[in-house]
N, C-alpha and C. Protein backbone atom coordinates (compact mmCIF):
# COMPACT_ATOMS: atom_id res chain seq x y z
N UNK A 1 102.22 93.07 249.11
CA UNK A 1 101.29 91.95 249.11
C UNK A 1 99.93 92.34 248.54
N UNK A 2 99.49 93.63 249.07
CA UNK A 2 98.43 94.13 248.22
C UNK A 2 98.32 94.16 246.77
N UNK A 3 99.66 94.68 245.82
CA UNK A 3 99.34 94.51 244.50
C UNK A 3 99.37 93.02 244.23
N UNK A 4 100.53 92.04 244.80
CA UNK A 4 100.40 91.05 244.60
C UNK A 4 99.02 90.09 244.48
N UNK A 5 98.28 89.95 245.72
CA UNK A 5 96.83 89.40 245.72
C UNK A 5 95.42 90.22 245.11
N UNK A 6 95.80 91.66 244.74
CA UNK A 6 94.94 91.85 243.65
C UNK A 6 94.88 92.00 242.34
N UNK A 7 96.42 91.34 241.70
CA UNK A 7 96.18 90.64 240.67
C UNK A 7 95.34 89.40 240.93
N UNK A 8 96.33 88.06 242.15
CA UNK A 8 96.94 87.22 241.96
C UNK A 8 94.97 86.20 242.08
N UNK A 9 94.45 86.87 243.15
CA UNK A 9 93.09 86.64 243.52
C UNK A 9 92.46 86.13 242.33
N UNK A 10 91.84 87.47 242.15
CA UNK A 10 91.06 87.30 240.27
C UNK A 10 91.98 86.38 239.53
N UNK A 11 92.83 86.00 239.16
CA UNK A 11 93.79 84.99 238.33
C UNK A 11 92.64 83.47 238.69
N UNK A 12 92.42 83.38 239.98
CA UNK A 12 91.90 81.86 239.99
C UNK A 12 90.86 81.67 239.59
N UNK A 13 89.94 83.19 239.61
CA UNK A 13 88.52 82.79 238.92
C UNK A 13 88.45 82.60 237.56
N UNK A 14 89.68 83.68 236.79
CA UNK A 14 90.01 83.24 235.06
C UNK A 14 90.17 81.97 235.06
N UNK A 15 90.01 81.38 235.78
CA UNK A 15 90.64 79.94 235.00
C UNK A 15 89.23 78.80 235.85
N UNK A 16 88.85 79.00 237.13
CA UNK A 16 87.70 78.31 237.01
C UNK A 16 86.06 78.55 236.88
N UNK A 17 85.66 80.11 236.33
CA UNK A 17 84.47 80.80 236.14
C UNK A 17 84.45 79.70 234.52
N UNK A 18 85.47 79.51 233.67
CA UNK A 18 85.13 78.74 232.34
C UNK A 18 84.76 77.30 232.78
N UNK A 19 85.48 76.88 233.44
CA UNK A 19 84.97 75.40 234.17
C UNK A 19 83.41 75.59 234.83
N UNK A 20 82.81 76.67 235.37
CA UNK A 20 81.53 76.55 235.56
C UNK A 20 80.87 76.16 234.34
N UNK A 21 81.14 77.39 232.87
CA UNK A 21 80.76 76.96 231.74
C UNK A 21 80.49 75.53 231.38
N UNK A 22 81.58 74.79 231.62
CA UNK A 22 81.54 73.28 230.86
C UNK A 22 80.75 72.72 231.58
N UNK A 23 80.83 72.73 232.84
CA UNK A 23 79.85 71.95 234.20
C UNK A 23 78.59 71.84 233.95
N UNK A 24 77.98 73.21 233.69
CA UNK A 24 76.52 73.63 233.06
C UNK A 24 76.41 73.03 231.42
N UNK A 25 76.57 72.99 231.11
CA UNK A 25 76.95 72.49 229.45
C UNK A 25 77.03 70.78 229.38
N UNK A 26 77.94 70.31 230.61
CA UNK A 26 78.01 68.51 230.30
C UNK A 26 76.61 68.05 231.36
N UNK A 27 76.16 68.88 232.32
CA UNK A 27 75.12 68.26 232.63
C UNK A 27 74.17 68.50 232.24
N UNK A 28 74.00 69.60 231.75
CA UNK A 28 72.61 69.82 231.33
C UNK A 28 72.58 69.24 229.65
N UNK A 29 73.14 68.50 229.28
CA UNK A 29 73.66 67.58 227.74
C UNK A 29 72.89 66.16 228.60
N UNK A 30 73.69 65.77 229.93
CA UNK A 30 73.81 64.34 229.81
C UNK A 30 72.28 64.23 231.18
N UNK A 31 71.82 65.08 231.57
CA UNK A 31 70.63 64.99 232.60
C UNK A 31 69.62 64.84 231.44
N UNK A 32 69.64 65.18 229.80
CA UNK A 32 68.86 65.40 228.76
C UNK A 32 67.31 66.45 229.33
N UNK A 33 67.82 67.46 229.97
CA UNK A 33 66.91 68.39 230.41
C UNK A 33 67.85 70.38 230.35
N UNK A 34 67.44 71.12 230.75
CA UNK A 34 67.38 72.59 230.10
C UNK A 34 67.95 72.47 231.26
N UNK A 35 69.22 73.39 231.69
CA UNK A 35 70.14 74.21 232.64
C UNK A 35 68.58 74.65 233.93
N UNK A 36 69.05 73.79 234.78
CA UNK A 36 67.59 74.88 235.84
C UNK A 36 67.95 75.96 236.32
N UNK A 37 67.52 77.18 236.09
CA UNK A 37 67.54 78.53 236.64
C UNK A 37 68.70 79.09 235.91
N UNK A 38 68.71 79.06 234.23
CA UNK A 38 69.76 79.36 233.83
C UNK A 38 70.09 81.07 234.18
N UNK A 39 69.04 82.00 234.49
CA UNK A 39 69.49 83.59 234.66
C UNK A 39 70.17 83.46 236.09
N UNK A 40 69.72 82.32 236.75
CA UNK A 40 70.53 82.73 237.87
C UNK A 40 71.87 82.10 237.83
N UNK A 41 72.04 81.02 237.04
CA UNK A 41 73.19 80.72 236.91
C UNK A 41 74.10 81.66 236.44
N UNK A 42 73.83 82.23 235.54
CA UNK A 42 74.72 83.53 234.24
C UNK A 42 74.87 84.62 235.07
N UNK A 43 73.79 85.21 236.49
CA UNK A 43 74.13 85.88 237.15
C UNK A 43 74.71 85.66 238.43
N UNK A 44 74.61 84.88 238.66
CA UNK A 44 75.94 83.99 239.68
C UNK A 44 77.51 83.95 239.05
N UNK A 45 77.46 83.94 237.99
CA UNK A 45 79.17 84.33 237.64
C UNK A 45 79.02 85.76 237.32
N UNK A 46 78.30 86.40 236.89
CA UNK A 46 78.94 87.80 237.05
C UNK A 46 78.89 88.16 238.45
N UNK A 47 78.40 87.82 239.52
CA UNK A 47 78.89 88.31 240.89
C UNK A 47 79.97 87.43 241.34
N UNK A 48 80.43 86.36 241.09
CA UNK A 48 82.24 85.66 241.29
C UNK A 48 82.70 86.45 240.62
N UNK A 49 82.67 86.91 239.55
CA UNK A 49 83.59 87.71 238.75
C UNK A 49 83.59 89.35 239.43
N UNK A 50 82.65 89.54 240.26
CA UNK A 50 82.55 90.78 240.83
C UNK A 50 83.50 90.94 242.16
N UNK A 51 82.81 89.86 242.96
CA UNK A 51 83.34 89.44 244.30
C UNK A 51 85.06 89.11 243.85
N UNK A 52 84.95 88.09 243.65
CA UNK A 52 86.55 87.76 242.68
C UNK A 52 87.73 88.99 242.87
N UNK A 53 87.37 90.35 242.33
CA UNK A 53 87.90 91.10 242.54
C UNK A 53 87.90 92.34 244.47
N UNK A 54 87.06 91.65 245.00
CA UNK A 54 87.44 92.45 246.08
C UNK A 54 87.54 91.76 247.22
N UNK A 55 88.17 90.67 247.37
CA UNK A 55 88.74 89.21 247.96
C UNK A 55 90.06 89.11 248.59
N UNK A 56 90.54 89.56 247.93
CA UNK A 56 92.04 89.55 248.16
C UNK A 56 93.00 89.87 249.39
N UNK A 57 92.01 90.56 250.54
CA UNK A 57 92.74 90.72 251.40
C UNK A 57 93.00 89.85 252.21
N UNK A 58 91.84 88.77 252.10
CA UNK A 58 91.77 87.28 253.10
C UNK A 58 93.42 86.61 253.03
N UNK A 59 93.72 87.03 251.99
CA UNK A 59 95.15 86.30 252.27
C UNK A 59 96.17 86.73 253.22
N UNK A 60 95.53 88.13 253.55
CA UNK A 60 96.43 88.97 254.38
C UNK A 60 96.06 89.13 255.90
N UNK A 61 95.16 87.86 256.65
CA UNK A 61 94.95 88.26 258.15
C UNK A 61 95.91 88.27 258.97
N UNK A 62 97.56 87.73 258.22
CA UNK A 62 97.87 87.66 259.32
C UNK A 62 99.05 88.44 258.57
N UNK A 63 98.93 89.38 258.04
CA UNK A 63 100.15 90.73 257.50
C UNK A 63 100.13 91.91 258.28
N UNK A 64 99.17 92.12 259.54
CA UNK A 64 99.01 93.09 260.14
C UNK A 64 98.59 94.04 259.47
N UNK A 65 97.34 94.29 258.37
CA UNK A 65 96.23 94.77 258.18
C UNK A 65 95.23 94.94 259.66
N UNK A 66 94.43 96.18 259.01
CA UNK A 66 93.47 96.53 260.21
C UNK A 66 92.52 95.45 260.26
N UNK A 67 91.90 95.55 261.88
CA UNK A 67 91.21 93.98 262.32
C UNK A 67 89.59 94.76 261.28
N UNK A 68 89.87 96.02 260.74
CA UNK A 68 88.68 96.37 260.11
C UNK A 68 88.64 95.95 258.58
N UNK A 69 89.79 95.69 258.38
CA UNK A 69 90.20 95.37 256.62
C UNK A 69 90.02 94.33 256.22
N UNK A 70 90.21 93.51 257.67
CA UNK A 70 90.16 92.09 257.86
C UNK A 70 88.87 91.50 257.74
N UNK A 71 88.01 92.18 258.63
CA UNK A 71 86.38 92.06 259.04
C UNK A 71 85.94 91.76 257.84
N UNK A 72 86.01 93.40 256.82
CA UNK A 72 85.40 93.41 255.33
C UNK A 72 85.54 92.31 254.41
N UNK A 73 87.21 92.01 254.30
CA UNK A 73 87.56 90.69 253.59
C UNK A 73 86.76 89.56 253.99
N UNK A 74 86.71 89.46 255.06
CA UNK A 74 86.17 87.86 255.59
C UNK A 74 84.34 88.33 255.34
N UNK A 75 83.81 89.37 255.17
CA UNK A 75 82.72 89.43 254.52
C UNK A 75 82.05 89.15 253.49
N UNK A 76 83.37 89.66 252.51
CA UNK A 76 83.29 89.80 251.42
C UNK A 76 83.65 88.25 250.64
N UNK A 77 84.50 87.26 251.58
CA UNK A 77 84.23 86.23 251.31
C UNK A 77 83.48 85.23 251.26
N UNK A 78 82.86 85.55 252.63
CA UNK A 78 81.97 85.06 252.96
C UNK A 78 80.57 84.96 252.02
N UNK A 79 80.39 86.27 251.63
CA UNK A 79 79.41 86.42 250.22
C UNK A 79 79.84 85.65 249.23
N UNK A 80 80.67 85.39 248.60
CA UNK A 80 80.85 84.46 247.02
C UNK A 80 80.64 83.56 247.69
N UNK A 81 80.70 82.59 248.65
CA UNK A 81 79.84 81.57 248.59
C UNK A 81 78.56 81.46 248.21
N UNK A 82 77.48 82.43 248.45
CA UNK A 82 76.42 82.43 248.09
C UNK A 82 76.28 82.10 246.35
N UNK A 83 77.03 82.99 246.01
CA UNK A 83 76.69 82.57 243.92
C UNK A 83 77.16 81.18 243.62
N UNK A 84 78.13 80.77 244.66
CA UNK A 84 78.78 79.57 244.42
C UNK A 84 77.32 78.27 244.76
N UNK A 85 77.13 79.04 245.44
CA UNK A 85 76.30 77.48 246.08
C UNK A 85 74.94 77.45 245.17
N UNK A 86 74.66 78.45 244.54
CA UNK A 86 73.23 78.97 243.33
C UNK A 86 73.75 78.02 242.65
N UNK A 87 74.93 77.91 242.50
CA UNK A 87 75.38 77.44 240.89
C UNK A 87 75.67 75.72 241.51
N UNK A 88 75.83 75.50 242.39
CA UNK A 88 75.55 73.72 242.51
C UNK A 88 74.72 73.13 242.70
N UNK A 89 73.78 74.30 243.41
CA UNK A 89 71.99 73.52 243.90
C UNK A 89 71.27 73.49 242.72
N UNK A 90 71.84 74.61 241.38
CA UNK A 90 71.01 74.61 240.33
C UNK A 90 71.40 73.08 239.60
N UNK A 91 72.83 72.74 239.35
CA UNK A 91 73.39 71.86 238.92
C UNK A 91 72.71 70.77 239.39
N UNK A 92 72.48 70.47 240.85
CA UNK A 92 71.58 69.18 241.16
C UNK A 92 70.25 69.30 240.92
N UNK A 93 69.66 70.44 240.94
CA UNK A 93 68.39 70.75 240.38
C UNK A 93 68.21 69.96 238.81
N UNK A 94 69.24 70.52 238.20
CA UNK A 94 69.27 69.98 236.71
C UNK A 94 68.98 68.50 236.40
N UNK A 95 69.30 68.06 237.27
CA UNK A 95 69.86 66.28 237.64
C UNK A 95 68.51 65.88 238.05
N UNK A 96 68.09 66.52 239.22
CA UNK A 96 67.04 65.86 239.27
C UNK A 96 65.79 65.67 238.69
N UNK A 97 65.36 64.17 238.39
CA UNK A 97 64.29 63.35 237.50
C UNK A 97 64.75 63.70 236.17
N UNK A 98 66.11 63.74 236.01
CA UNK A 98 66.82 64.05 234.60
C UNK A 98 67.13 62.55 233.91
N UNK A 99 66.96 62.12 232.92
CA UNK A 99 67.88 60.93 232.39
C UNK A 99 69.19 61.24 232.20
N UNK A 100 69.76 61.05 233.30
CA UNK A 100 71.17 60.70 233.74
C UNK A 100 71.48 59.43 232.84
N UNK A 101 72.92 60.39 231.89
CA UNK A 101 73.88 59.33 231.39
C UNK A 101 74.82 59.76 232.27
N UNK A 102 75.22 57.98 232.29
CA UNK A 102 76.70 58.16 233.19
C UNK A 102 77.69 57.81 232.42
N UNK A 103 77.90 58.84 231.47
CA UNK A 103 79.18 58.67 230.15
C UNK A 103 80.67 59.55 230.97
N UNK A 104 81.51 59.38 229.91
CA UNK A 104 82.58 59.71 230.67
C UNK A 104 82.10 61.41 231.19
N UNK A 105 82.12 62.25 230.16
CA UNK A 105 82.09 64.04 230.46
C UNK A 105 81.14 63.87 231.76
N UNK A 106 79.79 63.46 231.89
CA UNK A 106 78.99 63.76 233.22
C UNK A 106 80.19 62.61 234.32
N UNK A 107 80.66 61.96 234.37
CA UNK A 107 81.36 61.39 235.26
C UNK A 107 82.27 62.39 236.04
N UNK A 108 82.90 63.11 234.78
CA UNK A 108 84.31 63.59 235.37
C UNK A 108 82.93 65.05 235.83
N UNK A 109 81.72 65.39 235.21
CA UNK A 109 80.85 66.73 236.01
C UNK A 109 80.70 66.14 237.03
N UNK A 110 80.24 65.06 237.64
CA UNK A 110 80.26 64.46 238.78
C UNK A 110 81.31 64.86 239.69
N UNK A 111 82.25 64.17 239.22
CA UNK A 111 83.90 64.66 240.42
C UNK A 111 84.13 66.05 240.48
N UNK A 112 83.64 66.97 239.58
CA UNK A 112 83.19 68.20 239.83
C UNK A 112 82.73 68.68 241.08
N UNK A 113 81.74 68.09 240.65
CA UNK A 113 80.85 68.58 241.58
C UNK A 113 81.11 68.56 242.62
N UNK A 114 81.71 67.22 243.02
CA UNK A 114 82.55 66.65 244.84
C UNK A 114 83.67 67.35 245.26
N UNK A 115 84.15 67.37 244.08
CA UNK A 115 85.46 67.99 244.69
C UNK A 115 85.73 69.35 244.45
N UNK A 116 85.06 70.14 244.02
CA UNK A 116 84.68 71.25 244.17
C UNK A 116 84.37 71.47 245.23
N UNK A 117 82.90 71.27 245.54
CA UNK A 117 82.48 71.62 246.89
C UNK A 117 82.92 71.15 248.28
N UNK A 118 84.00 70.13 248.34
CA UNK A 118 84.94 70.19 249.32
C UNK A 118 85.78 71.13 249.37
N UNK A 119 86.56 72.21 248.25
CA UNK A 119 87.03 72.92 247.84
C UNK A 119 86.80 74.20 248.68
N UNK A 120 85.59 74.56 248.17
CA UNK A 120 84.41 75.51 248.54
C UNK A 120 84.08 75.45 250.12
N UNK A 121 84.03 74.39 250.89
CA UNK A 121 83.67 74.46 252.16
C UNK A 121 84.76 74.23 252.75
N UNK A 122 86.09 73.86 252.24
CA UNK A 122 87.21 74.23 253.09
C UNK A 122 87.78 76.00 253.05
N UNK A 123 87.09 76.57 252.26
CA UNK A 123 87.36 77.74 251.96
C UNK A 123 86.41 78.93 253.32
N UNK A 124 85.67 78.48 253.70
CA UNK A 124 84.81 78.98 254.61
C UNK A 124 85.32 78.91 255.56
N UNK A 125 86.51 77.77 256.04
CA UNK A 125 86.95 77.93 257.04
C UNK A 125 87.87 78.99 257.36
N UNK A 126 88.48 78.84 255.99
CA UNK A 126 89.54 80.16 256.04
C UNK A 126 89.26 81.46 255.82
N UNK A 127 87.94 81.73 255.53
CA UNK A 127 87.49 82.93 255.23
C UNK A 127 87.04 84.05 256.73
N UNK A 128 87.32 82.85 257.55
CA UNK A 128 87.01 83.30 259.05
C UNK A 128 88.55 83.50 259.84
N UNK A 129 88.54 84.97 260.06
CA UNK A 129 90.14 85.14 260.47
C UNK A 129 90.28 84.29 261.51
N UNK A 130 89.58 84.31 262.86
CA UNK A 130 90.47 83.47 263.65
C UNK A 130 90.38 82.18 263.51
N UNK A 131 89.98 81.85 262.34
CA UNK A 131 90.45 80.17 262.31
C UNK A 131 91.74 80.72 261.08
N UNK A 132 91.43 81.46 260.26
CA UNK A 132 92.76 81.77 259.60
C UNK A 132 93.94 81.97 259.54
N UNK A 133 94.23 82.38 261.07
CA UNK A 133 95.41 82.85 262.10
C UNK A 133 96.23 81.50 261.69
N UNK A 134 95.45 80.31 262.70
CA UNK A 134 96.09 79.07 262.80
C UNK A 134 96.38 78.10 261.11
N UNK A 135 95.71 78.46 260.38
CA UNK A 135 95.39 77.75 259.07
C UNK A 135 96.85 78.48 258.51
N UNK A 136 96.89 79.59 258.07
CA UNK A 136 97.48 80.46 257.41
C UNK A 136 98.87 79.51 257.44
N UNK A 137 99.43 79.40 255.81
CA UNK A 137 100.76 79.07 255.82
C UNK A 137 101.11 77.25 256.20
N UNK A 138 99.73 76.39 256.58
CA UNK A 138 99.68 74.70 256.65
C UNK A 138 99.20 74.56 255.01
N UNK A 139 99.10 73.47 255.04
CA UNK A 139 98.89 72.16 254.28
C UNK A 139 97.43 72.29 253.97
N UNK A 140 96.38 73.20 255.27
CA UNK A 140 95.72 72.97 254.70
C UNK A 140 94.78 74.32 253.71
N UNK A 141 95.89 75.07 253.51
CA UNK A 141 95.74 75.97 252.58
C UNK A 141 95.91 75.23 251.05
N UNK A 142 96.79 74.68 251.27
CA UNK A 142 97.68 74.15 249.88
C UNK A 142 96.06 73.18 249.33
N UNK A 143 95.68 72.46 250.50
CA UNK A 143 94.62 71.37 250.04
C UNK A 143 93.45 71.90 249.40
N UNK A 144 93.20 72.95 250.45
CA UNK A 144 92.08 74.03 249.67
C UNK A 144 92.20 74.67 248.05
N UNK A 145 93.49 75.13 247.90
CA UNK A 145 93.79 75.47 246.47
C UNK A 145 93.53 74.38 246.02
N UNK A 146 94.20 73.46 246.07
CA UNK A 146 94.06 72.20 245.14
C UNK A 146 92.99 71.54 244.33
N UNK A 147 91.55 71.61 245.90
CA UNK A 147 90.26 71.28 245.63
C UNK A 147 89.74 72.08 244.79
N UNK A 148 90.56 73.18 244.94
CA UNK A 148 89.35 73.84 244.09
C UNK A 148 89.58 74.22 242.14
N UNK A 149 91.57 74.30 242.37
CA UNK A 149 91.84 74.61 241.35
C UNK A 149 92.27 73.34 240.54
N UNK A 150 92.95 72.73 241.29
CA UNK A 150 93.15 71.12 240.28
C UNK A 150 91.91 70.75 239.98
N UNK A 151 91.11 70.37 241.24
CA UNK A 151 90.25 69.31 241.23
C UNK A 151 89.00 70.05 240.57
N UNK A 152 88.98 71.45 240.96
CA UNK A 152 87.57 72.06 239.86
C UNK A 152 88.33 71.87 238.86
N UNK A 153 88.94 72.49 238.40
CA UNK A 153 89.20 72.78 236.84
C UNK A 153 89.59 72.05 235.85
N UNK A 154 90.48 71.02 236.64
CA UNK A 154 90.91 69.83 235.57
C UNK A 154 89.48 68.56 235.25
N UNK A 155 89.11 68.62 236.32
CA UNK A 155 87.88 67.50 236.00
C UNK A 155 87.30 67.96 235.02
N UNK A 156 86.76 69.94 235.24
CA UNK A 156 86.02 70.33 234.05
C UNK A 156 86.21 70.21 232.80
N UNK A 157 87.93 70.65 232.85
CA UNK A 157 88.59 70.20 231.92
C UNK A 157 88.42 69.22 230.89
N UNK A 158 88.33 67.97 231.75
CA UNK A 158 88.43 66.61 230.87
C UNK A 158 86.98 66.61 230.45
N UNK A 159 85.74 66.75 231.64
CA UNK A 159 84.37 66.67 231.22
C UNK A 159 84.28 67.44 229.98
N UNK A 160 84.78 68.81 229.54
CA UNK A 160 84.84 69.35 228.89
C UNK A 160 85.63 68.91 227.21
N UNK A 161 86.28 68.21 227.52
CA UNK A 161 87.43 67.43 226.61
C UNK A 161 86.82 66.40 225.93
N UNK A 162 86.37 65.52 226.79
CA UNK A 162 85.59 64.22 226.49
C UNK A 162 84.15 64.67 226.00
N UNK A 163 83.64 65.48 226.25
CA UNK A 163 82.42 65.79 225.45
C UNK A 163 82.52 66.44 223.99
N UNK A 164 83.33 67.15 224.07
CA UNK A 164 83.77 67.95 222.56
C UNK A 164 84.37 67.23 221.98
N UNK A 165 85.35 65.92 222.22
CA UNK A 165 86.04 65.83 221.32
C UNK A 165 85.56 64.86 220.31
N UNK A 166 84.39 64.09 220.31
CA UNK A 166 83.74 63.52 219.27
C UNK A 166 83.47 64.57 218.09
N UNK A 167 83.15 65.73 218.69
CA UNK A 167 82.47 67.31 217.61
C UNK A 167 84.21 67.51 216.77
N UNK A 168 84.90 67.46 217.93
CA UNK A 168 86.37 68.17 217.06
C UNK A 168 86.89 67.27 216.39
N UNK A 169 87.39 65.91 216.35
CA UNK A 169 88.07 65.11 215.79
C UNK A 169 87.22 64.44 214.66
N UNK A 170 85.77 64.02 215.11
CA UNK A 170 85.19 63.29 213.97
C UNK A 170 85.33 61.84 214.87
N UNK A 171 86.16 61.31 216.13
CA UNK A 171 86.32 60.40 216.46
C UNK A 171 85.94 60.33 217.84
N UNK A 172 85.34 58.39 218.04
CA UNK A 172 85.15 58.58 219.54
C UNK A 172 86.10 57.84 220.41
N UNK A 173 86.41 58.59 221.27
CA UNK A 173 87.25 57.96 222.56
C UNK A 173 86.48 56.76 222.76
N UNK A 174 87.30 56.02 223.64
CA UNK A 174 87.44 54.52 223.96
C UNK A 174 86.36 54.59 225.46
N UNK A 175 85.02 54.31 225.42
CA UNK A 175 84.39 54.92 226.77
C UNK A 175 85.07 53.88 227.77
N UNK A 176 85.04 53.03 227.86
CA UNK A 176 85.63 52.06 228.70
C UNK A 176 86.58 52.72 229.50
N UNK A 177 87.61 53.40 228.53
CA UNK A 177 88.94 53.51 228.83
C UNK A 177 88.70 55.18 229.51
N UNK A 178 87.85 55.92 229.10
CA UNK A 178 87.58 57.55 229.56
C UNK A 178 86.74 57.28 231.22
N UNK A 179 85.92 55.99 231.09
CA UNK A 179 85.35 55.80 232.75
C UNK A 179 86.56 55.67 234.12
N UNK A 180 87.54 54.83 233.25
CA UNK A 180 88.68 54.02 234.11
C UNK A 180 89.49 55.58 234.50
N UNK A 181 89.49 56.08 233.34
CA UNK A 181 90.35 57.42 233.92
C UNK A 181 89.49 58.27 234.42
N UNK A 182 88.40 58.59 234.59
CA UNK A 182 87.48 59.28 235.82
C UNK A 182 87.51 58.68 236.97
N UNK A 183 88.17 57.78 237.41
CA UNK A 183 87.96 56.94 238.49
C UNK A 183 89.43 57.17 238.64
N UNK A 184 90.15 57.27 238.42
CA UNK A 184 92.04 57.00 238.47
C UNK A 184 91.49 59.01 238.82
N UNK A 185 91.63 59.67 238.14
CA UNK A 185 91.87 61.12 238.83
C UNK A 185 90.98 61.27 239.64
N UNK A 186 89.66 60.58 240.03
CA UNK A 186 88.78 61.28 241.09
C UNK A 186 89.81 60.91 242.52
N UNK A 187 89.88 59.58 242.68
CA UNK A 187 90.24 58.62 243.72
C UNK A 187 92.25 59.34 243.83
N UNK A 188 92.58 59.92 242.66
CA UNK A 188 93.97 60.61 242.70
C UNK A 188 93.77 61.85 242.97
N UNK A 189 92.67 62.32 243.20
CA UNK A 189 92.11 64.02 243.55
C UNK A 189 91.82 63.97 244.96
């Protein structure tokens, strides 16, 4: 299980440390203001990307690991919240007294943002072994992945999609039709 979760750990930040990218990128486009606290943003993912890698044991409180291996993990989780939460207070920082467009890409940064950080604070629960004991192996593990990896990454995804793809194609999506589907995956997230 050990080699397993120290690949398997780091695997989820490859795929949503780039979704921070777009997040920072569609709001700070559509707030029409400068990324706030961009060094701390850029250094907030190199410590997920740090932390990221020494995480992995949280999956294991209840493999009969030492209650000391355990302690560290749930420490060590406990810390990436901190870069995590730099990087959303900066995001509303950005926003605020920003001219907010509410085009499709900041829509779907919006559902980002929500469902992310439901993501993120269901993750705290589990980062605490003895609530982990009982959690470990429900539904509401599965929900936690979800929030964080569907619902971060695909929203970024599209925010990310819908903003570039006027640059890549030469053509613009149907906004009407890109709002209706920010609303169909938020309310389906």
């Amino acid at each position: 299980q050990h080699f397993f979760w120290f690949y398997s750990h780091p695997a989820v930040y490859i795929m949503i440390v780039p979704a921070f990218g777009v997040v920072s990128e569609v709001i700070a486009a559509f707030s029409r203001k400068k990324i706030f606290g961009y060094k701390f943003i850029a250094l907030s993912s190199v410590a997920i990307a740090i932390l990221g890698f020494l995480v992995w044991g949280h999956h294991m409180f209840v493999s009969g690991q030492s209650t000391l291996a355990g302690t560290i993990f749930s420490a060590i989780t406990f810390l990436i919240a901190i870069p995590t939460a730099i990087k959303i207070f900066n995001w509303l920082a950005t926003m605020y007294k920003g001219r907010i467009f509410l085009d499709t890409p900041m829509l779907y940064a919006l559902a980002f943002l929500w469902v992310f950080t439901i993501g993120g604070v269901t993750g705290m629960y589990l980062s605490v072994m003895s609530t982990d004991v009982h959690l470990h192996d429900t539904y509401f593990v599965v929900a936690h992945f979800h929030y964080v990896m569907m619902g971060g990454a695909i929203t970024a995804f599209f925010a990310g999609l819908h903003y570039w793809w006027p640059k890549l194609s030469g053509r613009m999506y149907d906004e009407k039709m890109g709002r209706i589907s920010t609303i169909v995956v938020f309310l389906g997230l």
